[in-house]
PDB file of N, CA and C in Angstrom:
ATOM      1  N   UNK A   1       6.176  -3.350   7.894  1.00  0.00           N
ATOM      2  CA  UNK A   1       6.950  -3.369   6.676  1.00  0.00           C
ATOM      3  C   UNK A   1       7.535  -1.972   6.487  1.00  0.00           C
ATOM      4  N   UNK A   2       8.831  -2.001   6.379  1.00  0.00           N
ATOM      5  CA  UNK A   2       9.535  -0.641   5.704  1.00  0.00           C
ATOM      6  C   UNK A   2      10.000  -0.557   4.301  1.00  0.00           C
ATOM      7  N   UNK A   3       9.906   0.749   3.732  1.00  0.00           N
ATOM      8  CA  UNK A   3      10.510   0.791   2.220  1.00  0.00           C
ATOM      9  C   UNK A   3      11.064   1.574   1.818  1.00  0.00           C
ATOM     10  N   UNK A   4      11.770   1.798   1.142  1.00  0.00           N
ATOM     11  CA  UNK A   4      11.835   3.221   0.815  1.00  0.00           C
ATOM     12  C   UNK A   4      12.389   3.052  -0.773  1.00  0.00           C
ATOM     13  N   UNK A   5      11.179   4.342  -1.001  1.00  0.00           N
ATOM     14  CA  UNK A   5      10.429   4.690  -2.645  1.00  0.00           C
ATOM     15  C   UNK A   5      10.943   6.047  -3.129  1.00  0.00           C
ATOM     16  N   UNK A   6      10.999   5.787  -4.437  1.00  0.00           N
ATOM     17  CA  UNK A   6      10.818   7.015  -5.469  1.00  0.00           C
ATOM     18  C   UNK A   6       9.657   7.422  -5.344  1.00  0.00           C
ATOM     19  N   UNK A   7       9.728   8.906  -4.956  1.00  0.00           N
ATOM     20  CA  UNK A   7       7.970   9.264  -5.061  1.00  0.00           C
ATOM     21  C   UNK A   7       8.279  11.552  -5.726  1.00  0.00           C
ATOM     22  N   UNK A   8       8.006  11.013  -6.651  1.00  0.00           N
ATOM     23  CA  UNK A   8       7.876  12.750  -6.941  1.00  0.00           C
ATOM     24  C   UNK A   8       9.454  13.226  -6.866  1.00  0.00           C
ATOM     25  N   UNK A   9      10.263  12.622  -7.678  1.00  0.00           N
ATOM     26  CA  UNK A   9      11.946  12.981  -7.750  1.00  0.00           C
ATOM     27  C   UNK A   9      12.189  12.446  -6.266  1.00  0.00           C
ATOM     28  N   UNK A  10      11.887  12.546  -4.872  1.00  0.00           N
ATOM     29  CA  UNK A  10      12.852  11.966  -3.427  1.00  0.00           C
ATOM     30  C   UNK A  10      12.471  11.015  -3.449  1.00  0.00           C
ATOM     31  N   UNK A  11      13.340  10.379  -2.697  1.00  0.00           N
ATOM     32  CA  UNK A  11      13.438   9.411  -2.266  1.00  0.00           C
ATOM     33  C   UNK A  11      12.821   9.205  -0.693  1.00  0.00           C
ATOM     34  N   UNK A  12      11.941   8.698  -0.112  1.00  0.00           N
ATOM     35  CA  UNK A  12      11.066   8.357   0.928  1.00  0.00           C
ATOM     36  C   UNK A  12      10.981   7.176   1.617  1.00  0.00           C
ATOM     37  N   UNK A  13      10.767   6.921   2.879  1.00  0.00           N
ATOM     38  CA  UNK A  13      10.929   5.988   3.905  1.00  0.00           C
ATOM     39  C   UNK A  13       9.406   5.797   4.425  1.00  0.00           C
ATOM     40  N   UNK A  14       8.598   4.864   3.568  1.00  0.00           N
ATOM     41  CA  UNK A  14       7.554   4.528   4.172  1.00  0.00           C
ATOM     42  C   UNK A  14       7.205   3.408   4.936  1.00  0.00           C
ATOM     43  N   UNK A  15       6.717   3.207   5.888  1.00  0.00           N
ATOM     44  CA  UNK A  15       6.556   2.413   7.113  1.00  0.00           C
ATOM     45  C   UNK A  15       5.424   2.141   7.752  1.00  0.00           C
ATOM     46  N   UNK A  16       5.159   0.937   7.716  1.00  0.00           N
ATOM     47  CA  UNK A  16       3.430   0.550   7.991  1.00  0.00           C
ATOM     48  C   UNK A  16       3.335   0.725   9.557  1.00  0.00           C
ATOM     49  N   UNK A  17       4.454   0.631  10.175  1.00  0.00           N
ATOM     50  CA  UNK A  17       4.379   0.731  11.920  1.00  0.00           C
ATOM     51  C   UNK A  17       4.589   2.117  12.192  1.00  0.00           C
ATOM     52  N   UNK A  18       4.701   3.080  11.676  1.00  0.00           N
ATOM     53  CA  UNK A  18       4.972   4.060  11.993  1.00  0.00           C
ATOM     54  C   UNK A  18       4.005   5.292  11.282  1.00  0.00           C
ATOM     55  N   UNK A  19       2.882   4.534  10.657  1.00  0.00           N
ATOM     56  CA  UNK A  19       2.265   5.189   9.820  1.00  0.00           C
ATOM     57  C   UNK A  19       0.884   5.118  10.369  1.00  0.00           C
ATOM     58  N   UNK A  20       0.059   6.087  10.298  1.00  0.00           N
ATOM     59  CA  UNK A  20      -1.364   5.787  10.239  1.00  0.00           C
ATOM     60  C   UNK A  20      -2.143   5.111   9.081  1.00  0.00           C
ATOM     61  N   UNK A  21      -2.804   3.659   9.786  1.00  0.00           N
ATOM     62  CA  UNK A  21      -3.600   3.098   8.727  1.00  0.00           C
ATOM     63  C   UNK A  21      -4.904   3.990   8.944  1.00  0.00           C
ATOM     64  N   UNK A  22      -5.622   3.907   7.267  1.00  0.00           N
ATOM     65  CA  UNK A  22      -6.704   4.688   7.100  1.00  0.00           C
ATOM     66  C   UNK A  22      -7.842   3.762   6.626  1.00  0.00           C
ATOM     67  N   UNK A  23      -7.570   2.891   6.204  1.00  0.00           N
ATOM     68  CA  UNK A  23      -8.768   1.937   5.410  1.00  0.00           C
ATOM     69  C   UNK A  23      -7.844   0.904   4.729  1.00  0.00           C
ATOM     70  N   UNK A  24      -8.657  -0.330   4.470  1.00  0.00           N
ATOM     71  CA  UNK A  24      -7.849  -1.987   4.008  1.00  0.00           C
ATOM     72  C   UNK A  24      -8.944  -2.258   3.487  1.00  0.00           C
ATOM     73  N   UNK A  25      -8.853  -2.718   2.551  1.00  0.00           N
ATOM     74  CA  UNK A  25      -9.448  -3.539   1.381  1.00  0.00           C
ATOM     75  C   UNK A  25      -9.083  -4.881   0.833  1.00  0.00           C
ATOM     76  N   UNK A  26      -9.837  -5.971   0.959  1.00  0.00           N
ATOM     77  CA  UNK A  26      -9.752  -6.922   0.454  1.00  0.00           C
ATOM     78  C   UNK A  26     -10.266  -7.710  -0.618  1.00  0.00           C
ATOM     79  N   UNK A  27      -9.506  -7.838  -1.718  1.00  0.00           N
ATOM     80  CA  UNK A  27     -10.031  -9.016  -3.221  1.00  0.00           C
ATOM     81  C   UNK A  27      -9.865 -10.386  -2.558  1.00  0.00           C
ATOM     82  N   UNK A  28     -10.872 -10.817  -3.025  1.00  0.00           N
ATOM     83  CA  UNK A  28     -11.042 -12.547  -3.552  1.00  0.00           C
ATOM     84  C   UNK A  28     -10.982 -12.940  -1.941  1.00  0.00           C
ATOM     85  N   UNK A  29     -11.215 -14.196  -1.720  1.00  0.00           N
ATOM     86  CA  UNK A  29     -11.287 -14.919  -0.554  1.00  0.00           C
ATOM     87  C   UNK A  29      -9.895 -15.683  -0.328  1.00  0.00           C
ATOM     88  N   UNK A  30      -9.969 -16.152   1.181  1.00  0.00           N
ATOM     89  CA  UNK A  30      -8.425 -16.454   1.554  1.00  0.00           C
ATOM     90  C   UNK A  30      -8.351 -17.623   1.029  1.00  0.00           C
ATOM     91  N   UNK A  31      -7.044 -18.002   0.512  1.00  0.00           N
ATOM     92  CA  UNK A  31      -6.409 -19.023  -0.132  1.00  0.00           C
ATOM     93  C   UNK A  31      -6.267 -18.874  -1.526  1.00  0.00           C
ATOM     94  N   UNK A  32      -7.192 -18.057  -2.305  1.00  0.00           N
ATOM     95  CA  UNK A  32      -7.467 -17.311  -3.644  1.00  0.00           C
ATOM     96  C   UNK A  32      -6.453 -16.770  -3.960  1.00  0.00           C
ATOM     97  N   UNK A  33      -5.686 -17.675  -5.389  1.00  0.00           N
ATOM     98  CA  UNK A  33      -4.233 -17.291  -5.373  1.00  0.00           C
ATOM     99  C   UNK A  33      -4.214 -15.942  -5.960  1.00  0.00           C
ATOM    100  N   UNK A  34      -5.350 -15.500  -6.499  1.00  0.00           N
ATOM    101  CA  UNK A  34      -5.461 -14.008  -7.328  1.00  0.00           C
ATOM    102  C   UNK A  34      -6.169 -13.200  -5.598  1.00  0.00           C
ATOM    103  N   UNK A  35      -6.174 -13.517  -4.808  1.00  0.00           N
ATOM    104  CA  UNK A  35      -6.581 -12.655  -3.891  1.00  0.00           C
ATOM    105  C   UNK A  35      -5.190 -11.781  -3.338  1.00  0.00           C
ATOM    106  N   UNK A  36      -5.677 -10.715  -2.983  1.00  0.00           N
ATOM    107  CA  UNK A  36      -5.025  -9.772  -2.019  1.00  0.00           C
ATOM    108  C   UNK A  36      -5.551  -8.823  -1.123  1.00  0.00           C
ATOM    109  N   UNK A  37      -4.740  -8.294  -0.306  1.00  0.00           N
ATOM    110  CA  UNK A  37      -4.865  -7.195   0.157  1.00  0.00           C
ATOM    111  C   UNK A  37      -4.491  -6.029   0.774  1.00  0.00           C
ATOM    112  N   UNK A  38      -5.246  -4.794   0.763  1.00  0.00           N
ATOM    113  CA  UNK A  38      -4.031  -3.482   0.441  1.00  0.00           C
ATOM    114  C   UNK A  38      -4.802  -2.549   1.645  1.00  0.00           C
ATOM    115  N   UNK A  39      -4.015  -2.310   2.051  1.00  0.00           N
ATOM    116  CA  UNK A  39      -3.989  -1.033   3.407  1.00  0.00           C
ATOM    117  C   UNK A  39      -3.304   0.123   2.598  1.00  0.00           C
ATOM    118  N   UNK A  40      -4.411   1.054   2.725  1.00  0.00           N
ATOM    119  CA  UNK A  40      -4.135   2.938   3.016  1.00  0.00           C
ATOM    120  C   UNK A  40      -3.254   3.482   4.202  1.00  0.00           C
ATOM    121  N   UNK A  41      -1.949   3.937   4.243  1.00  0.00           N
ATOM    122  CA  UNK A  41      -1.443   4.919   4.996  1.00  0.00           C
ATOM    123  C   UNK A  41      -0.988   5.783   4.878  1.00  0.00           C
ATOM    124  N   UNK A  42      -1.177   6.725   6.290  1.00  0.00           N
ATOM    125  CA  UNK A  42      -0.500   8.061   5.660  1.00  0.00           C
ATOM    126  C   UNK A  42       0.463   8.249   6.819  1.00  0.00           C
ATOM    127  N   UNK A  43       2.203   9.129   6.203  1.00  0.00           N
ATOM    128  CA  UNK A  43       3.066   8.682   7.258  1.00  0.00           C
ATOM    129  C   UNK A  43       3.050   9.868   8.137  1.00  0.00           C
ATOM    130  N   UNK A  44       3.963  10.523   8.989  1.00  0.00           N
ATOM    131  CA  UNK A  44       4.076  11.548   9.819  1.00  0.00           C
ATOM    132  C   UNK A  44       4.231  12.925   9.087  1.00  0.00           C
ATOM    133  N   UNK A  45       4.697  12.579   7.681  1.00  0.00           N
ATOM    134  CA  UNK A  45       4.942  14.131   6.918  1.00  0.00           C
ATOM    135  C   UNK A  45       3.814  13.971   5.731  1.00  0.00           C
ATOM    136  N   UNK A  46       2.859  13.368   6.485  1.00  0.00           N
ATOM    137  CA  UNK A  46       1.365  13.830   5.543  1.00  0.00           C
ATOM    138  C   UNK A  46       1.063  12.868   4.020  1.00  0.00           C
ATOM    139  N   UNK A  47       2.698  11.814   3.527  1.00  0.00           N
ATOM    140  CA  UNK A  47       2.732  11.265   2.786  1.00  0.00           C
ATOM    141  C   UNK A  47       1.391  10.539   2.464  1.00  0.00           C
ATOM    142  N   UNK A  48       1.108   9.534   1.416  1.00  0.00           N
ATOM    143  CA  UNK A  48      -0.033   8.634   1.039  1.00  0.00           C
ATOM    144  C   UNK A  48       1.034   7.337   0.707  1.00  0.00           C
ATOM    145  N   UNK A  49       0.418   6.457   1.343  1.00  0.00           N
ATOM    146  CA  UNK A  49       0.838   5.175   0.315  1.00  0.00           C
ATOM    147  C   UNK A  49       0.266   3.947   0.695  1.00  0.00           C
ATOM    148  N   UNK A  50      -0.229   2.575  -0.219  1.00  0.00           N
ATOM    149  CA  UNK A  50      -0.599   1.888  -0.335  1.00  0.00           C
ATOM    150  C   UNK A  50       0.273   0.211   0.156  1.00  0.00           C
ATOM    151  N   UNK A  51       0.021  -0.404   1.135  1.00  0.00           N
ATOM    152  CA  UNK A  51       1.069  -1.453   1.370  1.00  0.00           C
ATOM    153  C   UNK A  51      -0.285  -2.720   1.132  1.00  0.00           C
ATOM    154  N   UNK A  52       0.564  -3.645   0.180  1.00  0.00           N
ATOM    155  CA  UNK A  52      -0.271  -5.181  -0.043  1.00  0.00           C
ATOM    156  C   UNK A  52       0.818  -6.167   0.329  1.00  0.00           C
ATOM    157  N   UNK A  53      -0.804  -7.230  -0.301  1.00  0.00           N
ATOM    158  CA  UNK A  53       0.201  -8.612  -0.142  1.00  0.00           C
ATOM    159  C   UNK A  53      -0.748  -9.572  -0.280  1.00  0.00           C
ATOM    160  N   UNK A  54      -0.362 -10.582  -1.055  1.00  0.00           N
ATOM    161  CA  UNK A  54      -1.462 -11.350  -1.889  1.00  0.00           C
ATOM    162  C   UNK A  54      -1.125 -12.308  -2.249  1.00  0.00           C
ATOM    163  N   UNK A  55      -1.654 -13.347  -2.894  1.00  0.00           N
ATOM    164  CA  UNK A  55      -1.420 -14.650  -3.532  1.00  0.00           C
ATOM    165  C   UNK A  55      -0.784 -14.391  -4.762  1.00  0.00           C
ATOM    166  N   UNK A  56       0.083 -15.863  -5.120  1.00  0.00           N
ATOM    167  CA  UNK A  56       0.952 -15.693  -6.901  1.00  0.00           C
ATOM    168  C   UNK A  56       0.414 -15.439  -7.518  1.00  0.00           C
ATOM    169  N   UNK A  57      -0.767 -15.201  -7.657  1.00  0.00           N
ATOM    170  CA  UNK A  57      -1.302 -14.955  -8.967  1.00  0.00           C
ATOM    171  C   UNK A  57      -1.872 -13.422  -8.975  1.00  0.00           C
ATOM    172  N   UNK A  58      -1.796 -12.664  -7.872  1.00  0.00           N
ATOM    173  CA  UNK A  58      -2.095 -11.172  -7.487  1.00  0.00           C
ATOM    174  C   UNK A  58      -0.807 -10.127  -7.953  1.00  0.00           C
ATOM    175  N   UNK A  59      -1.612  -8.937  -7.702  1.00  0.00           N
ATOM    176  CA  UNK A  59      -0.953  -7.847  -7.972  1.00  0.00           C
ATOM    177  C   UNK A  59       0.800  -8.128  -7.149  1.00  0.00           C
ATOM    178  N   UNK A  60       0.711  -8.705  -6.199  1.00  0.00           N
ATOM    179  CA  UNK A  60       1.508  -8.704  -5.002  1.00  0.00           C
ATOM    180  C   UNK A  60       2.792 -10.096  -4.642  1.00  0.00           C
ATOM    181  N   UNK A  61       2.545 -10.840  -6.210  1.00  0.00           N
ATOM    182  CA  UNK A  61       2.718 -12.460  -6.337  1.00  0.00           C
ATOM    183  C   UNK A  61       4.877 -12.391  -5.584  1.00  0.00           C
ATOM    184  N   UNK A  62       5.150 -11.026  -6.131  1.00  0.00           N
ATOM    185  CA  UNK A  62       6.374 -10.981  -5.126  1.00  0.00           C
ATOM    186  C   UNK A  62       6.887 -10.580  -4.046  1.00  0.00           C
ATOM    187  N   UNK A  63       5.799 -10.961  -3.482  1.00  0.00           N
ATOM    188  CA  UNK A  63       5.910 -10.354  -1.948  1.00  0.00           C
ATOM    189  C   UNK A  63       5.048  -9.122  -1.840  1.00  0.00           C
ATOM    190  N   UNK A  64       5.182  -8.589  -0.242  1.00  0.00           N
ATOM    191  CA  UNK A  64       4.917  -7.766  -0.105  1.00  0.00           C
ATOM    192  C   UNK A  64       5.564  -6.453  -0.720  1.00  0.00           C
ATOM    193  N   UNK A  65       4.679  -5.290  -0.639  1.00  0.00           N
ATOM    194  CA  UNK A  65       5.155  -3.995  -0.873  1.00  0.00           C
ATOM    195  C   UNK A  65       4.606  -3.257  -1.159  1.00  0.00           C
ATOM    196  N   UNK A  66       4.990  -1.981  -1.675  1.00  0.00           N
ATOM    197  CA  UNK A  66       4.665  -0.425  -1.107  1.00  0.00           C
ATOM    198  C   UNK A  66       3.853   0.614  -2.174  1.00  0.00           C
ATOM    199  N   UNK A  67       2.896   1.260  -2.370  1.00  0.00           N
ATOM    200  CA  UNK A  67       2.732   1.843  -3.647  1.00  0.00           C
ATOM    201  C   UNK A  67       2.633   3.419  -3.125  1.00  0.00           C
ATOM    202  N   UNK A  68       3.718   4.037  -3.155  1.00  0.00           N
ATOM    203  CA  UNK A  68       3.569   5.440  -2.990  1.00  0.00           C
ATOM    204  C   UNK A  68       2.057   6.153  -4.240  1.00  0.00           C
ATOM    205  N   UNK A  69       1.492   7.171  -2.967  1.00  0.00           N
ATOM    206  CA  UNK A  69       0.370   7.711  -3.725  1.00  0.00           C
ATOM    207  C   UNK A  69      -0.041   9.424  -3.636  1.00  0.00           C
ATOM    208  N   UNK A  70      -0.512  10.308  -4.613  1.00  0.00           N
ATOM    209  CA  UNK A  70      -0.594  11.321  -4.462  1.00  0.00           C
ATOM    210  C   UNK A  70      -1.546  11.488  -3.101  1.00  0.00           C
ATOM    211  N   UNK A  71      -1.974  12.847  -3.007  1.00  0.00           N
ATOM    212  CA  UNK A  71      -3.466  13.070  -2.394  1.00  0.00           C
ATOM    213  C   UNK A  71      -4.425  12.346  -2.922  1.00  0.00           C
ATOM    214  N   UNK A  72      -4.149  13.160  -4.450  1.00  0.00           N
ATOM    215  CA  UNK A  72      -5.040  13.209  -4.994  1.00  0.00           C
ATOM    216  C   UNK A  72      -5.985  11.927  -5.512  1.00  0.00           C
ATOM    217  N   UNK A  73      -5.047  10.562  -5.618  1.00  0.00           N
ATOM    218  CA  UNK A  73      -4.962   9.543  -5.592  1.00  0.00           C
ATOM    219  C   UNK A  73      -5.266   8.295  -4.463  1.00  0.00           C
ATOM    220  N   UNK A  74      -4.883   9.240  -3.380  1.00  0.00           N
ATOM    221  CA  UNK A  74      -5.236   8.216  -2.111  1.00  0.00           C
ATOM    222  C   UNK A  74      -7.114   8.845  -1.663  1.00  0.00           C
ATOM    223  N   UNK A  75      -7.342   9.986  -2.159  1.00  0.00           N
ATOM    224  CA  UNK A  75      -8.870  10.320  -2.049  1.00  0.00           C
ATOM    225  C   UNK A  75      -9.339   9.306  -2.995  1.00  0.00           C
ATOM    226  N   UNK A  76      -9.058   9.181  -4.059  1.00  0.00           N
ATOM    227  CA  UNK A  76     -10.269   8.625  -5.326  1.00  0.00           C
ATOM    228  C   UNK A  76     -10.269   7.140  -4.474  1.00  0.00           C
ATOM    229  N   UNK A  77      -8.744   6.643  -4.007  1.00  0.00           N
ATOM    230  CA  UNK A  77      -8.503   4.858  -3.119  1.00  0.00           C
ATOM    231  C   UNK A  77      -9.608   4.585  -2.542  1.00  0.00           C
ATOM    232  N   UNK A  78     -10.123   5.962  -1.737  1.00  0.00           N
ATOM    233  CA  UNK A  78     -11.196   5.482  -0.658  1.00  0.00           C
ATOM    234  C   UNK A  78     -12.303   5.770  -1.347  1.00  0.00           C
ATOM    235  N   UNK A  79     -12.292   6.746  -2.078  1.00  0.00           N
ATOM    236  CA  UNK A  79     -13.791   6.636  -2.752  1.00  0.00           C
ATOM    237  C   UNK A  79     -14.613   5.388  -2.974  1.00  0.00           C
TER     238      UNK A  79
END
């Protein structure tokens, strides 16, 4: 998946194939229309961001997509 986000005033090109995944997390069980799930990456210029995708009734009910994230923010993710 590619995107490109507002993150901190620029504008950014984040990319799940081109990115290092760090950790994935999964809610609810499959078919669970409130289920989803969200992968940690970080891209080549050190960026953070969050890519899901989930059932209608999830965070994610329009599709996939992208949640740009601080540091500081993608530390507490994995906490």
């Amino acid at each position: 998946m590619r995107k490109i986000k507002q993150f901190d005033g620029k504008r950014h090109v984040y990319d799940t194939q081109k990115s290092t995944e760090l950790e994935t997390r999964s809610f609810g069980e499959f078919g669970d229309p409130a289920g989803y799930e969200e992968t940690l990456y970080q891209t080549r210029q050190g960026l953070y961001f969050v890519a899901g995708k989930g059932g209608e009734e999830s965070p994610y009910a329009a599709g996939e997509d992208v949640r740009p994230l601080s540091a500081d923010e993608a530390a507490a993710w994995q906490a």
